[in-house]
Protein backbone atom coordinates (compact mmCIF):
# COMPACT_ATOMS: atom_id res chain seq x y z
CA UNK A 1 -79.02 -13.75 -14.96
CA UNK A 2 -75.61 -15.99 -15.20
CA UNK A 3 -73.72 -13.12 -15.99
CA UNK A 4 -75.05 -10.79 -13.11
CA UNK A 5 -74.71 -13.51 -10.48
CA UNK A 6 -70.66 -13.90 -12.33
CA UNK A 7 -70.30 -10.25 -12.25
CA UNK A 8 -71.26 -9.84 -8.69
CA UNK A 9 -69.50 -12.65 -7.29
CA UNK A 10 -66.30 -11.17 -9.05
CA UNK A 11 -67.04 -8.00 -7.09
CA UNK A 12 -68.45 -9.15 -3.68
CA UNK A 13 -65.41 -12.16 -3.50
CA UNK A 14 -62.37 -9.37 -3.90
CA UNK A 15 -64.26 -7.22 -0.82
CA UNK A 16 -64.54 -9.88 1.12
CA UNK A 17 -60.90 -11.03 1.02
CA UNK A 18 -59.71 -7.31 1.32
CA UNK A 19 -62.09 -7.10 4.45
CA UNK A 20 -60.51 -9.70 6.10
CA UNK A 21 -57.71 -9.31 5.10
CA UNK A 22 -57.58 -5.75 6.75
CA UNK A 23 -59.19 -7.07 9.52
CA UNK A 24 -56.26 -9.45 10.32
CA UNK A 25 -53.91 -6.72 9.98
CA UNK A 26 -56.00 -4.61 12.32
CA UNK A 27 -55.89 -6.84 14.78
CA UNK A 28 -52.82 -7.94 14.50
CA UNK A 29 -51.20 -4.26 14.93
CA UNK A 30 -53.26 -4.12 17.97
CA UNK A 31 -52.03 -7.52 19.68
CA UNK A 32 -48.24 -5.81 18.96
CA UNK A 33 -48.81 -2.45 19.85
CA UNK A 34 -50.59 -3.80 23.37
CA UNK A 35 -48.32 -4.92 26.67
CA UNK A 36 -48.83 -5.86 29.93
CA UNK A 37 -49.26 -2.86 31.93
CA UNK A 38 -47.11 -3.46 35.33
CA UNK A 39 -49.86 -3.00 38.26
CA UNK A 40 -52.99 -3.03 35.76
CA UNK A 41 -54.20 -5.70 33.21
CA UNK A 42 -52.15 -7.91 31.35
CA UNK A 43 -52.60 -9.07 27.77
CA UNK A 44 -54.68 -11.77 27.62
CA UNK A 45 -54.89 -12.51 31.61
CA UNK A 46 -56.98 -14.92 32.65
CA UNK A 47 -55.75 -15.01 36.71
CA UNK A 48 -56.25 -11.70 38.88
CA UNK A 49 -53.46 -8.97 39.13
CA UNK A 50 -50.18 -10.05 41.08
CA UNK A 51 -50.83 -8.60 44.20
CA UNK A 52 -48.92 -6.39 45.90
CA UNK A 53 -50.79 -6.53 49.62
CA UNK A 54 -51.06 -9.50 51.96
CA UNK A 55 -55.03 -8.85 52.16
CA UNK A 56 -54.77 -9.46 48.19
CA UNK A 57 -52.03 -12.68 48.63
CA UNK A 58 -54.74 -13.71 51.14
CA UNK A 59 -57.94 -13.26 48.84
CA UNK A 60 -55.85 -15.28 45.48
CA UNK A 61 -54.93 -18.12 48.03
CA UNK A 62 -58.91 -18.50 49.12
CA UNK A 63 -59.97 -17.72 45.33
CA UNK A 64 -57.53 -20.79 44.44
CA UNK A 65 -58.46 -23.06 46.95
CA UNK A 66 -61.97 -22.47 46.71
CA UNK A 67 -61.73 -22.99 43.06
CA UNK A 68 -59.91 -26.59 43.76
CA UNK A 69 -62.97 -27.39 46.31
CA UNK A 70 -65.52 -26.73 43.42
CA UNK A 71 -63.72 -28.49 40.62
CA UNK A 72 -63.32 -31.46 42.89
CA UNK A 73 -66.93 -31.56 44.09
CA UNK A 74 -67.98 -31.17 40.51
CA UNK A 75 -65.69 -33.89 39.13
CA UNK A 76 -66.76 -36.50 42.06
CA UNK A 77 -70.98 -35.62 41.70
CA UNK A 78 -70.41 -35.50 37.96
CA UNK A 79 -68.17 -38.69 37.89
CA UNK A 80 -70.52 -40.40 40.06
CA UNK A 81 -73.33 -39.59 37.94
CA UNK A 82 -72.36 -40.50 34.96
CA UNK A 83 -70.51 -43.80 35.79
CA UNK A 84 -74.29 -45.13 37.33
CA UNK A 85 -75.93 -43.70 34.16
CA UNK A 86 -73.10 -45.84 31.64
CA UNK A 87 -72.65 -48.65 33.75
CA UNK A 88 -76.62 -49.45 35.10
CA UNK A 89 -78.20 -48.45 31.66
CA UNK A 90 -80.76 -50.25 30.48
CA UNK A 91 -78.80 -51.64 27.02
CA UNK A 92 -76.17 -53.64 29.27
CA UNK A 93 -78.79 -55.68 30.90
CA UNK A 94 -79.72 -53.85 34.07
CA UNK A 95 -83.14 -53.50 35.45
CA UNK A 96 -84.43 -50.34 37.76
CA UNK A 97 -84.13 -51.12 40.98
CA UNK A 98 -87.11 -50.57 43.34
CA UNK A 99 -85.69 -49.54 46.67
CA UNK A 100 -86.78 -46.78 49.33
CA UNK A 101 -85.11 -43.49 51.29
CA UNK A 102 -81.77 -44.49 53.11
CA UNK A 103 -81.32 -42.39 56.05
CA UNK A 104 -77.40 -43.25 56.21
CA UNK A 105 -77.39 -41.65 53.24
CA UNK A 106 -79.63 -38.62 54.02
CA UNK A 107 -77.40 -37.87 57.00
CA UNK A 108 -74.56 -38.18 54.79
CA UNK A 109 -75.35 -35.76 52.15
CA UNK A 110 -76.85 -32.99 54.81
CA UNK A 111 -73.78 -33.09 57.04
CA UNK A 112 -70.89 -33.54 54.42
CA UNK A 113 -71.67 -30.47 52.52
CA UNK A 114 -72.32 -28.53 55.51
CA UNK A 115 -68.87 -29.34 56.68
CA UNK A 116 -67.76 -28.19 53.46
CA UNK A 117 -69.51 -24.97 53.95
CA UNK A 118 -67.87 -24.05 57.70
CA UNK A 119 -64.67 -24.99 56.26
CA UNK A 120 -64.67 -22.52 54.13
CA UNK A 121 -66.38 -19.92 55.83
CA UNK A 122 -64.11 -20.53 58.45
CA UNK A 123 -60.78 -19.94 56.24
CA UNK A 124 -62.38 -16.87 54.49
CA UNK A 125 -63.44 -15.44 58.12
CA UNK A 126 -60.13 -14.42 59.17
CA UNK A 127 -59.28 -12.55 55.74
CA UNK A 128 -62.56 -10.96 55.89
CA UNK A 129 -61.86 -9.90 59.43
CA UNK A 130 -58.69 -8.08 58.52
CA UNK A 131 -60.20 -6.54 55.34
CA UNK A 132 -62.11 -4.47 57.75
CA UNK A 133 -59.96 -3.54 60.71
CA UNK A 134 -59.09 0.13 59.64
CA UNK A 135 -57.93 1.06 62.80
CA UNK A 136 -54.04 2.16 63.77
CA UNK A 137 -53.73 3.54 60.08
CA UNK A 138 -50.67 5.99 59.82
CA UNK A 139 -52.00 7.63 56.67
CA UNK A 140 -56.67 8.68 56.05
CA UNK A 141 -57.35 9.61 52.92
CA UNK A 142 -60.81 10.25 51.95
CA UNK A 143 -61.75 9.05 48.22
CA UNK A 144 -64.80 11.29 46.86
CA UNK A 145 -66.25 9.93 43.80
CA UNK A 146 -67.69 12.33 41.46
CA UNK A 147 -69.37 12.02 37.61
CA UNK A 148 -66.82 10.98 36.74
CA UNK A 149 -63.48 11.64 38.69
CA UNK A 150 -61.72 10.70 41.93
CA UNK A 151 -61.23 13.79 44.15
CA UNK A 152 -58.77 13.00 47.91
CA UNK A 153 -58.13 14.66 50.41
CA UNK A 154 -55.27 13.78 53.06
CA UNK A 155 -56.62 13.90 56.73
CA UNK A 156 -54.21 12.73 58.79
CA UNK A 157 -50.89 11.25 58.76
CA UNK A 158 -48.08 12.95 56.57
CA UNK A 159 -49.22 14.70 53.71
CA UNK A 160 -52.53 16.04 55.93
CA UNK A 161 -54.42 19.18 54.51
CA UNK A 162 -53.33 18.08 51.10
CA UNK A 163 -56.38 17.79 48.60
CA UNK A 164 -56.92 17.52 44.90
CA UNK A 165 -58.96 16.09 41.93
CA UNK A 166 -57.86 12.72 39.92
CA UNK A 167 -59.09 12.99 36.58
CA UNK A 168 -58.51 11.23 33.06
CA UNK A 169 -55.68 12.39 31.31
CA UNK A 170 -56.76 14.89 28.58
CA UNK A 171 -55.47 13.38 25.83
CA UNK A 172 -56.77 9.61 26.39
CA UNK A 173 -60.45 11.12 26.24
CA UNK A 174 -59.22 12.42 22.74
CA UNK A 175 -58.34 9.44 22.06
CA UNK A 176 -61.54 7.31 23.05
CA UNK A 177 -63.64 9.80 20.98
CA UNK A 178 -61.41 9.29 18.06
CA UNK A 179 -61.24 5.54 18.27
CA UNK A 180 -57.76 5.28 17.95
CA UNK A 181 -56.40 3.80 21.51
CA UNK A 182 -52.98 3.76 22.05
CA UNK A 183 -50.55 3.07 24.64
CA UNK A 184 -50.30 0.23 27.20
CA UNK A 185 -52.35 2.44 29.81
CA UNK A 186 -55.35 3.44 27.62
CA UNK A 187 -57.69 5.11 29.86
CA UNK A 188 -56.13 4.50 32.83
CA UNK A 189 -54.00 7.76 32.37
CA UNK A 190 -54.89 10.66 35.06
CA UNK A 191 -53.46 13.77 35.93
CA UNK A 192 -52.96 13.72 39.70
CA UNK A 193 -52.64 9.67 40.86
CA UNK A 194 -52.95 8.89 44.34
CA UNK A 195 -49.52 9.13 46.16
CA UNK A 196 -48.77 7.11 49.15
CA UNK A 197 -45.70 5.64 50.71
CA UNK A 198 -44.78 2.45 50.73
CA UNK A 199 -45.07 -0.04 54.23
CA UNK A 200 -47.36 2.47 55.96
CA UNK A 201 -51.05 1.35 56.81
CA UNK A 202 -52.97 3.44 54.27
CA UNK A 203 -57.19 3.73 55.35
CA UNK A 204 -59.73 5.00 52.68
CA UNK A 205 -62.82 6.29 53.42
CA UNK A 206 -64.75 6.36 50.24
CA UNK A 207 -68.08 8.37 49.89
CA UNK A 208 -69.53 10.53 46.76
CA UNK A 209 -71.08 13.16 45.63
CA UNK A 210 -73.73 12.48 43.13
CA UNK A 211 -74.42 8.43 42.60
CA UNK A 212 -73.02 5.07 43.92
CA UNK A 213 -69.35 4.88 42.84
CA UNK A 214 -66.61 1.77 43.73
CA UNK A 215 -63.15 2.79 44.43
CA UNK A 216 -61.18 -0.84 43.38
CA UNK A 217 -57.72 -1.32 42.58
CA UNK A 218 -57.01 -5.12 42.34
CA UNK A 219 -53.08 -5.74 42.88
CA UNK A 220 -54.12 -4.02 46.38
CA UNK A 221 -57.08 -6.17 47.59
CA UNK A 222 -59.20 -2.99 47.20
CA UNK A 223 -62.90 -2.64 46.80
CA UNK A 224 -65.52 -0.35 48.62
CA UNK A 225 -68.83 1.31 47.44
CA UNK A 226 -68.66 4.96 47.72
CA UNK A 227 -72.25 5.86 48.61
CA UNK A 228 -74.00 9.49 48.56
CA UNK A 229 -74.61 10.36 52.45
CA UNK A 230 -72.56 7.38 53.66
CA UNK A 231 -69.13 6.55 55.13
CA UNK A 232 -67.34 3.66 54.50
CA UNK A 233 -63.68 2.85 55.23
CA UNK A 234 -61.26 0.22 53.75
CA UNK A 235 -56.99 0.22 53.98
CA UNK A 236 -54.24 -1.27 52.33
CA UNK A 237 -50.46 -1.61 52.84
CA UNK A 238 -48.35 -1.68 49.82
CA UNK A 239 -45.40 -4.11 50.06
CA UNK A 240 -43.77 -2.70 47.36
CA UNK A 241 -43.16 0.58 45.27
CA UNK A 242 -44.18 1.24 41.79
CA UNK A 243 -47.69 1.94 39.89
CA UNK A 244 -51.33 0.06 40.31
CA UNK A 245 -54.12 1.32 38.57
CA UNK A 246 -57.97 0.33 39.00
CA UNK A 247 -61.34 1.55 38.03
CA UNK A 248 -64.37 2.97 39.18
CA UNK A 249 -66.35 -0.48 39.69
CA UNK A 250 -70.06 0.64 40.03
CA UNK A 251 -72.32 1.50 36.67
CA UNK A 252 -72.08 5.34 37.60
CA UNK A 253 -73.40 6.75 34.42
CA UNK A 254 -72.59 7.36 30.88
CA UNK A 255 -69.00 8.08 31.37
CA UNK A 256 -68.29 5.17 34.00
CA UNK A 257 -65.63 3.88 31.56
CA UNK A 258 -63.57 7.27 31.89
CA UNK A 259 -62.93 6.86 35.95
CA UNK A 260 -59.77 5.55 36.32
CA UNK A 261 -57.42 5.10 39.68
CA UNK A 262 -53.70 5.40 39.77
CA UNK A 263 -52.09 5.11 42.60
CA UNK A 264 -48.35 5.58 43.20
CA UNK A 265 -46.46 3.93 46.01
CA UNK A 266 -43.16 5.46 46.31
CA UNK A 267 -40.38 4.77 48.99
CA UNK A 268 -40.65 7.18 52.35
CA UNK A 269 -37.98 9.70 51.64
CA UNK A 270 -39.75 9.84 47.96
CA UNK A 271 -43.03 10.39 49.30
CA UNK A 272 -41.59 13.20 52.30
CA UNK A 273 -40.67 15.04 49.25
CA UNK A 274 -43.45 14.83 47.17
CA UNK A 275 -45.53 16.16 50.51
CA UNK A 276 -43.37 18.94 50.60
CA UNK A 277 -43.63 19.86 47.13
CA UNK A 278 -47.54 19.56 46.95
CA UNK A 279 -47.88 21.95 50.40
CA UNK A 280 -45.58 24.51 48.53
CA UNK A 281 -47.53 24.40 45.72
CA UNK A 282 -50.45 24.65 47.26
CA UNK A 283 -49.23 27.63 49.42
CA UNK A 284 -48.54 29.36 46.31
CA UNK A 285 -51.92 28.57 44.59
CA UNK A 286 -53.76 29.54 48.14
CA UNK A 287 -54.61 32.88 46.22
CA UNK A 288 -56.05 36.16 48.38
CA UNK A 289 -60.01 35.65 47.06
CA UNK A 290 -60.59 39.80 48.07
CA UNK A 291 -57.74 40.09 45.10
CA UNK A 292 -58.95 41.89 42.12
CA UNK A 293 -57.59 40.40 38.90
CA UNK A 294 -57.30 42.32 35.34
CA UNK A 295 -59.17 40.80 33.14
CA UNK A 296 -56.67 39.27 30.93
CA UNK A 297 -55.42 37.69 33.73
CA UNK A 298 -58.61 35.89 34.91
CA UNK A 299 -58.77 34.25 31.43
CA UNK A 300 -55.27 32.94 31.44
CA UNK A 301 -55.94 31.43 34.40
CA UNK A 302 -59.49 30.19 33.41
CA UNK A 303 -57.98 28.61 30.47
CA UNK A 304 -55.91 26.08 32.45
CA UNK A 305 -58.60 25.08 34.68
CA UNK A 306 -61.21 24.78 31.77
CA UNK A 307 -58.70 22.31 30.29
CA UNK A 308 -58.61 20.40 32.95
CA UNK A 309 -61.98 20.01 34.66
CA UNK A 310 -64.72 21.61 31.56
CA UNK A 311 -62.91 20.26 28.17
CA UNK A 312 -64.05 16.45 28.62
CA UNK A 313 -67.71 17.63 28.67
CA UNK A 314 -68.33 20.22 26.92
CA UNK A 315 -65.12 20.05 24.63
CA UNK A 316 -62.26 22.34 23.90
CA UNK A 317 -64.75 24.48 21.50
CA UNK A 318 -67.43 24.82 23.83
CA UNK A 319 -69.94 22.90 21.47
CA UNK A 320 -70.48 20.28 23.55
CA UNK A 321 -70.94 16.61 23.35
CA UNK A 322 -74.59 15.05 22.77
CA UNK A 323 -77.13 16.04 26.02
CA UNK A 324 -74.06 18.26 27.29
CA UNK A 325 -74.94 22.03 26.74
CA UNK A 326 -72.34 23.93 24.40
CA UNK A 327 -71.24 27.04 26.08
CA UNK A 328 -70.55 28.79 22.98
CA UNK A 329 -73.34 31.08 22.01
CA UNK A 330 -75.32 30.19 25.68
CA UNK A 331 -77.63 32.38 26.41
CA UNK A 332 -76.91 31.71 30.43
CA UNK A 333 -72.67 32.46 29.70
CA UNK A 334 -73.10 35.58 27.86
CA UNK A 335 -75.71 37.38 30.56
CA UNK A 336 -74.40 40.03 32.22
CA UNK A 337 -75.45 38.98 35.71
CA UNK A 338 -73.12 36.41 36.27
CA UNK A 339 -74.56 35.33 39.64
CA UNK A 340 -76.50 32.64 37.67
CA UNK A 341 -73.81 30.66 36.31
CA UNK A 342 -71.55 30.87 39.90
CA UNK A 343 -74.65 29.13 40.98
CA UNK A 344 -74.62 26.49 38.49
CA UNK A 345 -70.56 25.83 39.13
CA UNK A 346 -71.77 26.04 43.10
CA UNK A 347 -74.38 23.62 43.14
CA UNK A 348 -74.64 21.77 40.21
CA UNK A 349 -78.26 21.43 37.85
CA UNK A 350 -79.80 18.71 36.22
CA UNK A 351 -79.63 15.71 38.48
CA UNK A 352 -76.40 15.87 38.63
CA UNK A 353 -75.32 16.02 34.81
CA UNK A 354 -73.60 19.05 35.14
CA UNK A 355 -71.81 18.60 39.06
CA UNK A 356 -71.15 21.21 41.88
CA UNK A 357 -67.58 22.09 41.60
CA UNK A 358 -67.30 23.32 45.03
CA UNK A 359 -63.68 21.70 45.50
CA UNK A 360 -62.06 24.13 43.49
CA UNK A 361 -60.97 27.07 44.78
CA UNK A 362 -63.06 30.89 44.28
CA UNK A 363 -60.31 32.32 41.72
CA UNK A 364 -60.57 29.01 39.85
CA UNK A 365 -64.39 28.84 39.65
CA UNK A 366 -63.91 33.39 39.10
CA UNK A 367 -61.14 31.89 36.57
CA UNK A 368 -63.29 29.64 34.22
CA UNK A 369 -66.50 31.96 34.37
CA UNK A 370 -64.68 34.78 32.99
CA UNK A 371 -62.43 32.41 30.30
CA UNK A 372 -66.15 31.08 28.88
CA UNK A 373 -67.49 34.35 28.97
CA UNK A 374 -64.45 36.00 26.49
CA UNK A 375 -64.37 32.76 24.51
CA UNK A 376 -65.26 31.35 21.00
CA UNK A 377 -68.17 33.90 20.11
CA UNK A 378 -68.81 34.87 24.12
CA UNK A 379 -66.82 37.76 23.76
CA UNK A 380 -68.69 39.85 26.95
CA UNK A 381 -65.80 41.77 28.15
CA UNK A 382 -66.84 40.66 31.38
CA UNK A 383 -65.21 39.48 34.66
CA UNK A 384 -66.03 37.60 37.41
CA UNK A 385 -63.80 38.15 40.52
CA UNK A 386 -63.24 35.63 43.46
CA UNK A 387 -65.21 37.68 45.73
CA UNK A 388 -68.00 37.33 43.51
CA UNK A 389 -67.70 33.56 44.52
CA UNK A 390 -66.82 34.04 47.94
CA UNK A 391 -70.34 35.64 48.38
CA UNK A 392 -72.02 33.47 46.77
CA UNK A 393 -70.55 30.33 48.74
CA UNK A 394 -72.55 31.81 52.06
């Protein structure tokens, strides 16, 4: 028996040490290879993001002072306490005392923290005022949240008509399902970030398309429920260029943690040109839906937008990932009457789970039916042209 316990203790010990040893290291190599991120969290912050709005500067001054108020009220009631309790206790000498109600004192502890109360509601007031006056805005954008992406669309100010999807970057999914983050921006990375010029009165109006979502970036002061069949509105004015990031801030479903929000601020005569770069590319992408596309073509094209809006689901092969149906082999992606899968891209199925991608345009939704229909082991021959879709939109 001495010898077992001996030889396992000469094996278990060793593990041990190397486990902890590696995790050290682990963690260690992930303290260095972390930084702040400018305009998203910092390592190790404890305070909220430097903001970058007076609405924010206003909402860290009340978050301050109301945190002074509360210390103070808990050091005096606290202090007060336990001085009586130490110096009337019953080893010292003292005896209970047997007195009644004091009304002096009644008064006194009904109308002092009730004046504490209006002060602060009455400081907060103003900032809460000014939170919600959305009106002269020189730029709308309206924030759509979808499971689980940010789509905008500009309408009104400069940069009006433009629209487009905000989704994780690619790669940082691939990342997250290998469990190897890296980079100071881990899954805050998208594709298309909100753009918006700096010193200009920006509103939001924030609704969605499937379940409650939050549209909240923190240096900007920024947080409003986007609700299914409502309207809301928020604004902010950047006071300075650069990058802020945020997050979807409502428990939207199983992929909640891969919502991000970037938005850029860049100067005026940066943003002019990004507007005029985004309507010419948008002209050029405005395809002819009664075109009819070669094959070949379609799949080229379907390839790119799979990659973009399909892959995170149901993943570059088309297996899938866990409830998410593969594509490869379905029976619904190889029928010939492709009708029934325009209908699922049009409107969605399962609660939601799969979402209506009516924001993208016919050849893109003609685009990715054909590319899953000649992919992996779907090799149909078929194509789906964007008049196809057009009908099917009516």
């Amino acid at each position: 028996m001495m010898k077992t316990q001996a030889l396992r203790q000469s094996l278990v010990k060793p593990a041990l040490r190397a486990l902890l040893a590696g995790g050290t290291a682990l963690a260690s190599g992930l303290a260095q290879a972390v930084n702040d991120l400018p305009g998203g969290p910092a390592v190790r912050q404890l305070d909220l993001h430097p903001a970058v709005t007076r609405i924010a500067e206003q909402q860290q001054w009340l978050h301050n002072f109301m945190l002074i108020v509360c210390v103070a009220i808990f050091v005096a009631v606290f202090g007060v306490m336990f001085y009586s309790i130490l110096k009337h206790r019953k080893s010292v000498g003292h005896k209970a005392a047997n007195f009644h109600e004091s009304v002096a004192v009644e008064i006194a502890w009904t109308v002092v923290p009730f004046i504490i109360v209006i002060a602060m509601g009455a400081m907060a007031t103003r900032t809460v005022v000014a939170m919600k006056d959305t009106s002269n805005a020189d730029l709308t954008i309206k924030a759509t949240g979808y499971q689980w992406k940010w789509g905008y669309d500009y309408l009104k100010g400069e940069g009006e008509g433009i629209a487009f999807l905000s989704t994780l970057d690619n790669a940082h999914r691939q990342m997250s399902d290998a469990g190897k983050p890296v980079g100071d921006d881990y899954l805050l990375k998208v594709d298309n970030p909100l753009v918006v010029p700096v010193g200009r009165k920006v509103r939001i109006i924030t609704t969605a398309n499937d379940v409650i979502h939050a549209w909240m970036v923190p240096a900007l002061g920024v947080k409003q429920d986007a609700i299914p069949g409502f309207v809301r509105d928020t604004w902010f004015r950047a006071e300075k260029t650069g990058d802020f990031y945020g997050q979807c801030a409502e428990l939207c479903g199983k992929e909640h943690a891969y919502m991000p929000i970037h938005v850029k601020v860049l100067s005026q005569p940066d943003y002019a040109q990004w507007v005029d770069v985004q309507k010419k590319a948008m002209a050029a992408a405005a395809d002819d839906p009664a075109k009819v596309w070669k094959l070949a073509d379609l799949v080229a094209r379907g390839e790119k937008v799979y990659a973009a809006h399909c892959s995170a689901c149901h993943k570059p092969d088309g297996k899938g990932l866990g409830p998410i149906k593969p594509l490869d082999g379905a029976a619904l992606v190889q029928d010939a009457d492709s009708s029934k899968q325009i209908a699922v891209l049009l409107n969605g199925q399962n609660n939601g789970a799969m979402p209506a991608w009516r924001t993208l345009s016919d050849t893109e939704l003609a685009a990715v039916i054909t590319f899953t229909k000649n992919q992996w082991s779907n090799q149909t021959g078929l194509a789906v042209q964007p008049a196809e879709v057009v009908a099917a939109r009516k």
